[in-house]
C-alpha atoms as a PDB file:
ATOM      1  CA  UNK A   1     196.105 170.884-113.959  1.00  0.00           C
ATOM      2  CA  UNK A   2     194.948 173.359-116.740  1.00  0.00           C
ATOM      3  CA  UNK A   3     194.860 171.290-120.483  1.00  0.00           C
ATOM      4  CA  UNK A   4     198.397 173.732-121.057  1.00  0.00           C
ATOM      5  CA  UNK A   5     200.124 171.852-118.268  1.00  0.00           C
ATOM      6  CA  UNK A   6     202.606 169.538-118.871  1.00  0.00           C
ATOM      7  CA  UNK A   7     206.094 168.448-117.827  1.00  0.00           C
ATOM      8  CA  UNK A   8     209.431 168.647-120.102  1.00  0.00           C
ATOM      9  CA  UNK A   9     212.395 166.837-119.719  1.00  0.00           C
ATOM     10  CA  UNK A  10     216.233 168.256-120.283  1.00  0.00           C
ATOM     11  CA  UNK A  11     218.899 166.860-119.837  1.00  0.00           C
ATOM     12  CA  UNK A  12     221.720 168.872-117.794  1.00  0.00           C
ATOM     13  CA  UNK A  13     225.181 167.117-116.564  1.00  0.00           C
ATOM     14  CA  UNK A  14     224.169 164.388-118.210  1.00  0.00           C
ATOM     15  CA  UNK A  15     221.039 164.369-115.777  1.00  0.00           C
ATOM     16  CA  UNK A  16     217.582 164.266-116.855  1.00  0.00           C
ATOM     17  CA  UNK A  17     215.670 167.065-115.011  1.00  0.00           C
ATOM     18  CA  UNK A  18     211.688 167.475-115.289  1.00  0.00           C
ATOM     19  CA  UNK A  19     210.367 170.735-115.632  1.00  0.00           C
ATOM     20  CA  UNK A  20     207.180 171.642-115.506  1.00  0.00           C
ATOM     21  CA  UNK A  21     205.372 173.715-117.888  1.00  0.00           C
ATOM     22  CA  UNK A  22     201.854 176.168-117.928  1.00  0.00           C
ATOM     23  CA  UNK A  23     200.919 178.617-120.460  1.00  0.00           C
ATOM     24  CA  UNK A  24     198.707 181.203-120.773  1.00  0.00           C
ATOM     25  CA  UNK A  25     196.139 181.063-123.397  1.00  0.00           C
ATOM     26  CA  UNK A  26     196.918 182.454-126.601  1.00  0.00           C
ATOM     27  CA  UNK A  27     199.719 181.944-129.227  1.00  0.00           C
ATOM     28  CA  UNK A  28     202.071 184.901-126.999  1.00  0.00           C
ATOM     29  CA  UNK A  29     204.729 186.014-127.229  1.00  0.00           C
ATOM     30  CA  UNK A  30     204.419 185.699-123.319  1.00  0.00           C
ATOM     31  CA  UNK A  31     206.370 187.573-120.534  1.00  0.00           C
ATOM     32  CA  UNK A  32     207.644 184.486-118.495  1.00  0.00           C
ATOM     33  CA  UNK A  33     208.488 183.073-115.114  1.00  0.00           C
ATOM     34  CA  UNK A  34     211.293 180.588-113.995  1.00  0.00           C
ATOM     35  CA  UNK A  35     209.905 179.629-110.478  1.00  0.00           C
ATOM     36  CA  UNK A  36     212.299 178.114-107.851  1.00  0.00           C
ATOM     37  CA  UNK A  37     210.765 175.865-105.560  1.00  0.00           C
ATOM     38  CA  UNK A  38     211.200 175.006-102.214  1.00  0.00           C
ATOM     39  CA  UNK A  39     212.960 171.818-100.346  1.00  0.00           C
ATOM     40  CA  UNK A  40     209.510 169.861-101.081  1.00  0.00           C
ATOM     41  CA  UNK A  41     210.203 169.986-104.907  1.00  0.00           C
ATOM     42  CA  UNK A  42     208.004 170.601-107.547  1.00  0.00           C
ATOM     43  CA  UNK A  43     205.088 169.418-105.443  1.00  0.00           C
ATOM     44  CA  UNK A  44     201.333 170.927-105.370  1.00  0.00           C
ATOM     45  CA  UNK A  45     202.604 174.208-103.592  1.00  0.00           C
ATOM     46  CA  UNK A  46     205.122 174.582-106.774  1.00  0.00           C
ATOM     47  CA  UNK A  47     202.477 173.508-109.391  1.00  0.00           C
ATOM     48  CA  UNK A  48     199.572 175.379-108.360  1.00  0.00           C
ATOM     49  CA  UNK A  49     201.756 178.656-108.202  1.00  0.00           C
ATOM     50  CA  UNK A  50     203.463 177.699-111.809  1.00  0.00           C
ATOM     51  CA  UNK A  51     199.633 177.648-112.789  1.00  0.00           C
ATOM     52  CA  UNK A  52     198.432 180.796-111.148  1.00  0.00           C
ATOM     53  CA  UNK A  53     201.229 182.420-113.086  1.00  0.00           C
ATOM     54  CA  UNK A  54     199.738 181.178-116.220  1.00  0.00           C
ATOM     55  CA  UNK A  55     196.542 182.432-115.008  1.00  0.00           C
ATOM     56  CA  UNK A  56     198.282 186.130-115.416  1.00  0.00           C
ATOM     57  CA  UNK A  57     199.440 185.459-118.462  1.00  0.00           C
ATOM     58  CA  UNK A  58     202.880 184.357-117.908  1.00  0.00           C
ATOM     59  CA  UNK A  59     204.429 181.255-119.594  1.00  0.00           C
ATOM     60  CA  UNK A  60     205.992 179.596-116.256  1.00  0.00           C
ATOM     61  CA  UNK A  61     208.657 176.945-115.713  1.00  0.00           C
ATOM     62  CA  UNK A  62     209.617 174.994-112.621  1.00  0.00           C
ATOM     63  CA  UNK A  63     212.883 172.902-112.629  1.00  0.00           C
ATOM     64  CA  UNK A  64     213.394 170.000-110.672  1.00  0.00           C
ATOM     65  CA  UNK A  65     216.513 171.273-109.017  1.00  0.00           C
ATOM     66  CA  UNK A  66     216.505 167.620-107.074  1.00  0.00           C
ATOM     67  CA  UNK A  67     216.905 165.787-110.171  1.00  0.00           C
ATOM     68  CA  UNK A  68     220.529 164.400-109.515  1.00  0.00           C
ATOM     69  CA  UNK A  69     219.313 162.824-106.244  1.00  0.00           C
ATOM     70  CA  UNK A  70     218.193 159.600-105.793  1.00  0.00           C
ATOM     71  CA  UNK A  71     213.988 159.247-106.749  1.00  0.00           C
ATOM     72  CA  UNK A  72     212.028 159.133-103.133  1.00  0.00           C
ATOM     73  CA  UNK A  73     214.739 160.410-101.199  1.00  0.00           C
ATOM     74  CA  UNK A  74     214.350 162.748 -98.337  1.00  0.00           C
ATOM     75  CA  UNK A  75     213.916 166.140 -99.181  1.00  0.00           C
ATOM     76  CA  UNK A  76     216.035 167.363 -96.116  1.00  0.00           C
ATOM     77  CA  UNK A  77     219.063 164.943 -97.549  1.00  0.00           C
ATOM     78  CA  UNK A  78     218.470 166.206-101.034  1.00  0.00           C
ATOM     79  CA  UNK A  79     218.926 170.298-100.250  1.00  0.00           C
ATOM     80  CA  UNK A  80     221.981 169.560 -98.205  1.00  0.00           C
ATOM     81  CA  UNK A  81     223.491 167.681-101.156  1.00  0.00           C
ATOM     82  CA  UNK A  82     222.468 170.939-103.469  1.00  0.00           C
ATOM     83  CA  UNK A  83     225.463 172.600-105.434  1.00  0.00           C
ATOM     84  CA  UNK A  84     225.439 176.700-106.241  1.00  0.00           C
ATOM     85  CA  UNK A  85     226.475 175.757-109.720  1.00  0.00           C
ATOM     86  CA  UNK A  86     224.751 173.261-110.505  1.00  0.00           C
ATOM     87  CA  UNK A  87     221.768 175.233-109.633  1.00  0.00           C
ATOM     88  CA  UNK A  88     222.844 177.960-112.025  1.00  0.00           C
ATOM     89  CA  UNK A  89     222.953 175.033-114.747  1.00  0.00           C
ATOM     90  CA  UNK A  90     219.558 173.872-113.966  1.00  0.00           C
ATOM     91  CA  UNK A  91     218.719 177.339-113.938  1.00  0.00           C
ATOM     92  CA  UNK A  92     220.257 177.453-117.679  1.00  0.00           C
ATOM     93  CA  UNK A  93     218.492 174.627-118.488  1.00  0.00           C
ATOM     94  CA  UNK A  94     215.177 176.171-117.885  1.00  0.00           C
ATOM     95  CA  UNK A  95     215.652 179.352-119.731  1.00  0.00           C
ATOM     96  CA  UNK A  96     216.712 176.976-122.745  1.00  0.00           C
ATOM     97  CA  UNK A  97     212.992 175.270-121.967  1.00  0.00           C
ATOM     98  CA  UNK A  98     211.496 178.501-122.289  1.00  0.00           C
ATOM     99  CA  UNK A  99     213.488 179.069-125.812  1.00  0.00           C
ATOM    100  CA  UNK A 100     212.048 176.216-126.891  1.00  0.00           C
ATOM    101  CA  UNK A 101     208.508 176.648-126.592  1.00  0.00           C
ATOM    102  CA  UNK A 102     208.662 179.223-129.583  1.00  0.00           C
ATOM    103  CA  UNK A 103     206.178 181.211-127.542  1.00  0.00           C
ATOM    104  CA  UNK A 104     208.292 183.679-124.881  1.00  0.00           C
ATOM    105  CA  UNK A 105     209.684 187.169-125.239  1.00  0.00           C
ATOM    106  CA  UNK A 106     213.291 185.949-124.281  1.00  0.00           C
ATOM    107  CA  UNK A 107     213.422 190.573-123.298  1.00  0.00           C
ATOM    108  CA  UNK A 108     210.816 189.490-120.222  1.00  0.00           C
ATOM    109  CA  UNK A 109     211.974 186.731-117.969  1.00  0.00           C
ATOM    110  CA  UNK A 110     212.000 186.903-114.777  1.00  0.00           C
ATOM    111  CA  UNK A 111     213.273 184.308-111.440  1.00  0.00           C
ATOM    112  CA  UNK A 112     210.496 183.562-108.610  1.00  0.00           C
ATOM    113  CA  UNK A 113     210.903 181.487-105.971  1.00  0.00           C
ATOM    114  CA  UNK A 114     209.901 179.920-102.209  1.00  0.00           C
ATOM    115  CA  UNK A 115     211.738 179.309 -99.126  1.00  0.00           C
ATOM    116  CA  UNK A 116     215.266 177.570-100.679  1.00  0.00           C
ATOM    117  CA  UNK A 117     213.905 178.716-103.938  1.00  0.00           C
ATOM    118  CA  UNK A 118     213.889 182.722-102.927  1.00  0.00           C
ATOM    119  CA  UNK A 119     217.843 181.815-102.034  1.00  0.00           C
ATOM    120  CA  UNK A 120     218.046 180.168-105.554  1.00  0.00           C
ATOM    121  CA  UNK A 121     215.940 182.787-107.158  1.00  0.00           C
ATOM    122  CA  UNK A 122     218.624 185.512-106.331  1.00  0.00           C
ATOM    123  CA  UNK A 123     221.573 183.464-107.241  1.00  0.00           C
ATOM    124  CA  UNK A 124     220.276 183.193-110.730  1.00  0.00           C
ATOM    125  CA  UNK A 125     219.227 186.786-110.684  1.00  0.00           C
ATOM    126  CA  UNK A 126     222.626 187.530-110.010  1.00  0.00           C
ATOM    127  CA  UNK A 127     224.294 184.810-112.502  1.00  0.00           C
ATOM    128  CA  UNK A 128     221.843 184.418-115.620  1.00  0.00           C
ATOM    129  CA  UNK A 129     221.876 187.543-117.892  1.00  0.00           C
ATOM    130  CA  UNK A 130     218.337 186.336-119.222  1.00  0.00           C
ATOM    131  CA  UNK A 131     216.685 187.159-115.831  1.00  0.00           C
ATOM    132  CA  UNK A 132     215.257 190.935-115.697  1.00  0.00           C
ATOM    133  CA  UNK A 133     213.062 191.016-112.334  1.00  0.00           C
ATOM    134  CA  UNK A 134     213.218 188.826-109.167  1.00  0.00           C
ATOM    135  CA  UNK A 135     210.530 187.766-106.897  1.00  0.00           C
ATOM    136  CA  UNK A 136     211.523 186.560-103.670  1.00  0.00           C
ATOM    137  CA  UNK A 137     209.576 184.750-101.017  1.00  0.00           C
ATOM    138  CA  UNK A 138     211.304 183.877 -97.787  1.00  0.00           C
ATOM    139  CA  UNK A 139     214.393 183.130 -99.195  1.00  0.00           C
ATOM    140  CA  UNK A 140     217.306 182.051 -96.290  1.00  0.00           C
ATOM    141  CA  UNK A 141     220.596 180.732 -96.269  1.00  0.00           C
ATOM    142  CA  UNK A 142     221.436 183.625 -98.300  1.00  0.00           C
ATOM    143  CA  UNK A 143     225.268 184.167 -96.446  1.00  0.00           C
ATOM    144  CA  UNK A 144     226.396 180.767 -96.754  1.00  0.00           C
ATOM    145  CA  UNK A 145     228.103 178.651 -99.861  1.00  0.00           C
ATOM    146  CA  UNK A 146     226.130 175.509-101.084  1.00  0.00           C
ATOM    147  CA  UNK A 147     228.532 172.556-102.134  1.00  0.00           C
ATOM    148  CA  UNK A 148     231.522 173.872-105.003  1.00  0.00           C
ATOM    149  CA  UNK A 149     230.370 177.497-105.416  1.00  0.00           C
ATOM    150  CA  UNK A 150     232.656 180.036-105.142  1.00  0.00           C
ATOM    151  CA  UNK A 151     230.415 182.864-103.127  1.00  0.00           C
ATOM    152  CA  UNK A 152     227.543 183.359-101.611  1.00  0.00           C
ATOM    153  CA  UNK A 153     224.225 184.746-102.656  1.00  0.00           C
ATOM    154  CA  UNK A 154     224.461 187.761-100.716  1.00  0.00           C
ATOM    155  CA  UNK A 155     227.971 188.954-102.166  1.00  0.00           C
ATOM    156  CA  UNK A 156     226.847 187.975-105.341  1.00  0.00           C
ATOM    157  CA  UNK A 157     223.651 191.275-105.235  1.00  0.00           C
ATOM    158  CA  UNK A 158     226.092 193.590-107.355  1.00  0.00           C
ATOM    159  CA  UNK A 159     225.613 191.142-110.055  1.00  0.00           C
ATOM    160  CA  UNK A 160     221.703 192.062-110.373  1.00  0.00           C
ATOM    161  CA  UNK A 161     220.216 193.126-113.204  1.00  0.00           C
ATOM    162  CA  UNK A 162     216.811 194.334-112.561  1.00  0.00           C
ATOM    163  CA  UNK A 163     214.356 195.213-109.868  1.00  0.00           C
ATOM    164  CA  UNK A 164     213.183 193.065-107.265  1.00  0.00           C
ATOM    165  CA  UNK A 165     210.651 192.152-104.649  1.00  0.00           C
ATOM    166  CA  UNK A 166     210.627 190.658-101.510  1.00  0.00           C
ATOM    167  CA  UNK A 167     207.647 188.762 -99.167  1.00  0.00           C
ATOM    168  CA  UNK A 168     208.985 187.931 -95.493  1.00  0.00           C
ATOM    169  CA  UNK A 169     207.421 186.893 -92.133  1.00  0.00           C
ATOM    170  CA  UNK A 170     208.284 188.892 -89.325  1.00  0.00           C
ATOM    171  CA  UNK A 171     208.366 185.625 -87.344  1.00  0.00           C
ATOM    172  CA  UNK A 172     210.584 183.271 -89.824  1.00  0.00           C
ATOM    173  CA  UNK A 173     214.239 183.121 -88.131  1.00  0.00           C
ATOM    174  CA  UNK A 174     215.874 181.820 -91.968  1.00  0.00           C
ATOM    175  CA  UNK A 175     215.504 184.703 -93.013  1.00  0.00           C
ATOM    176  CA  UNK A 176     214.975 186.277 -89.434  1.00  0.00           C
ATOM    177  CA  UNK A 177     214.110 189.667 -89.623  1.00  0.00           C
ATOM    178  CA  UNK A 178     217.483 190.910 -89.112  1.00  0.00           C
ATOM    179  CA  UNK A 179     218.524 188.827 -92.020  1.00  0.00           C
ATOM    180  CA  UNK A 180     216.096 190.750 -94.256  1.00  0.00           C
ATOM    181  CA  UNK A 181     217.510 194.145 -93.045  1.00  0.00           C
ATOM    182  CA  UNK A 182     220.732 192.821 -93.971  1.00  0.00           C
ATOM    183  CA  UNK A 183     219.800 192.561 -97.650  1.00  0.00           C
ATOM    184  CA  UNK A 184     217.736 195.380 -97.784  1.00  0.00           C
ATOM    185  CA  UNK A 185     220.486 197.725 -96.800  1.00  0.00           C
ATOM    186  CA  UNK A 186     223.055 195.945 -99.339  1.00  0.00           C
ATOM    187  CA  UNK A 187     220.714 196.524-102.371  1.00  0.00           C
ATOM    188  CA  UNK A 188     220.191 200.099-101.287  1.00  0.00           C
ATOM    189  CA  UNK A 189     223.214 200.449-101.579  1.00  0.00           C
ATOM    190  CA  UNK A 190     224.193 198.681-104.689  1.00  0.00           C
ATOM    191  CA  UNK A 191     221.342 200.806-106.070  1.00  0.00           C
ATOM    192  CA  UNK A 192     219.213 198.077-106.809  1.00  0.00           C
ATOM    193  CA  UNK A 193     215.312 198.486-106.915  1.00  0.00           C
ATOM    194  CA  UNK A 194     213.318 196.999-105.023  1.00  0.00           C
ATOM    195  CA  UNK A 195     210.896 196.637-102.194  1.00  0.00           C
ATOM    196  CA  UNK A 196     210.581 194.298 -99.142  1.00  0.00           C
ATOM    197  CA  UNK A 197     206.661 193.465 -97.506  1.00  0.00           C
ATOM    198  CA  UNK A 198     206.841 192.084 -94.140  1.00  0.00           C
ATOM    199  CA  UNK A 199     203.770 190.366 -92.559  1.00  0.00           C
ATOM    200  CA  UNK A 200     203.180 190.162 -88.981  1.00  0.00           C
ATOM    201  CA  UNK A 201     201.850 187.139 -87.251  1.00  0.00           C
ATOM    202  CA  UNK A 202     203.694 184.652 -90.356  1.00  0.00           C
ATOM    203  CA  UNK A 203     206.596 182.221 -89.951  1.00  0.00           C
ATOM    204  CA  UNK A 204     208.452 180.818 -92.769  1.00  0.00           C
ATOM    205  CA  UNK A 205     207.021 179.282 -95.954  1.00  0.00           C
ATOM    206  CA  UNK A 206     203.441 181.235 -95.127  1.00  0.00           C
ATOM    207  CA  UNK A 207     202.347 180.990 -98.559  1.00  0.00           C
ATOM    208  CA  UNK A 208     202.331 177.099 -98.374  1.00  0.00           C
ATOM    209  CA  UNK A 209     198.780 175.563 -98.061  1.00  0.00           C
ATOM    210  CA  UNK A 210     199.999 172.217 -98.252  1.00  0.00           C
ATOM    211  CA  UNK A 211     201.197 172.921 -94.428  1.00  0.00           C
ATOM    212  CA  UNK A 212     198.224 174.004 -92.838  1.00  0.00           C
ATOM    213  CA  UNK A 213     199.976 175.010 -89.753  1.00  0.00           C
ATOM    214  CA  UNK A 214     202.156 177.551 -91.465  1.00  0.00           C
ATOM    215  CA  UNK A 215     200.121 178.692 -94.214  1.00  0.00           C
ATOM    216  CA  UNK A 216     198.215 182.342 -94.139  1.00  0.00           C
ATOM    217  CA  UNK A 217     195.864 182.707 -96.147  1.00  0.00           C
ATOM    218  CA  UNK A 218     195.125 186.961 -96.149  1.00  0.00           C
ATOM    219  CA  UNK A 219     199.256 187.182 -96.101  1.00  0.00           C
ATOM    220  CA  UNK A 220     198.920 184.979 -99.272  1.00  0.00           C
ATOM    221  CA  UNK A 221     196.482 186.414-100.957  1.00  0.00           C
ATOM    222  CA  UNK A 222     198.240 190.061-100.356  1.00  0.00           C
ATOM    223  CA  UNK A 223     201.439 189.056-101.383  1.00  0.00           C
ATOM    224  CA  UNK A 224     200.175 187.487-104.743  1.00  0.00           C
ATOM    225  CA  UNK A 225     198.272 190.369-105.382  1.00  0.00           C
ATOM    226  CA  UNK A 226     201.299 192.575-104.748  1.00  0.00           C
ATOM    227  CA  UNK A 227     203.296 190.125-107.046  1.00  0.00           C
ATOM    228  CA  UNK A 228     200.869 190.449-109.733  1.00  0.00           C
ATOM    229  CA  UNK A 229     201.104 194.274-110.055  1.00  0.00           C
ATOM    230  CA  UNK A 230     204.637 194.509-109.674  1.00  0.00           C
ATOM    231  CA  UNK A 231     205.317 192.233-112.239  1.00  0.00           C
ATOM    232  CA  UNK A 232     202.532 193.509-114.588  1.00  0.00           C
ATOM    233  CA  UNK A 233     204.473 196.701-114.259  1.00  0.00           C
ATOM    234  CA  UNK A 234     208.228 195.552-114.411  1.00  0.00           C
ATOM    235  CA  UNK A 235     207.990 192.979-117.364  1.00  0.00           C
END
């Protein structure tokens, strides 16, 4: 963990919620980052990503969307119990964080996020004004309703308000390739920007080193890469 590392709390529903916190060297103002993460939580695939986006100069945030669930429970139990608006609260909440470091240039924030966390990262694209790029990695579920919300992610793209990118595996099947095509020809459509990489040979959650079976290292390093200059050039 670099020395700028730390975790804040906030306190959402009456709900405290951990967040943790990098920033970039310097006194800013910094573009920044809200980063979704995946069913795991905000484990050492979340953190070290939260810190590489330091490493760019971002100031990065990762909410504990899991925080209303019971400490130690299974993470499988815990995304099935996840509401759509809640998540935009949480989602709020972290923007708020970002506020309140005194250090941010509220004009460049942008949503990231992993596996449930690309889902997430495009329903608070969609919702949260503050939000002016999305970065999407694997992101599924994106036709269905999670607990009280009142539409899904995918009829909720003419709500976007910037440009976004997409990082897929031509072998996941949440998002399946057909999936992706789905959403790529909505946002066309809608006239949203953006741009969708593909990477043969990679299953879902690719970018995860924590599961060595899964994880793919050159489709990792590409798609960070990619990332980097995308956002270096839309924030």
């Amino acid at each position: 963990m670099s020395s700028n590392a730390t975790y804040r709390t906030a306190t959402v529903d009456g709900s405290d919620m951990r967040i943790f916190v990098d920033l970039p060297a310097g006194s800013g103002p910094f573009p920044a980052v809200v980063v979704a993460h995946h069913r795991a939580g905000v484990d050492a695939a979340t953190t070290k990503f939260v810190q590489d986006l330091a490493g760019l100069g971002y100031a990065a945030v990762a909410p504990d969307l899991h925080h209303r669930r019971p400490e130690g429970e299974d993470t499988r139990e815990s995304l099935a119990r996840l509401d759509d608006i809640e998540i935009v609260a949480d989602l709020r909440a972290a923007v708020d964080c970002l506020g309140e470091l005194g250090t941010v240039d509220s004009s460049r924030i942008a949503i990231a996020g992993h596996c449930m966390g690309g889902r997430v990262s495009f329903l608070g694209a969609a919702e949260i004004p503050a939000f002016k790029a999305n970065v999407v990695y694997y992101g599924g579920n994106m036709f269905r309703i999670w607990g009280n919300g009142d539409a899904t992610p995918f009829e909720k793209l003419d709500g976007l308000r910037g440009p976004v990118i997409g990082f897929f595996g031509n072998d996941d099947e949440n998002p399946s390739p057909e999936d992706v095509a789905k959403i790529d020809t909505r946002l066309t459509e809608l006239g949203v920007v953006h741009e969708f990489h593909a990477y043969d040979g990679c299953g879902h959650a690719f970018q995860n080193f924590t599961n060595p079976a899964g994880y793919r290292a050159a489709a990792t390093s590409d798609s960070f890469a990619k990332m980097a200059a995308w956002l270096a050039a839309n924030l």
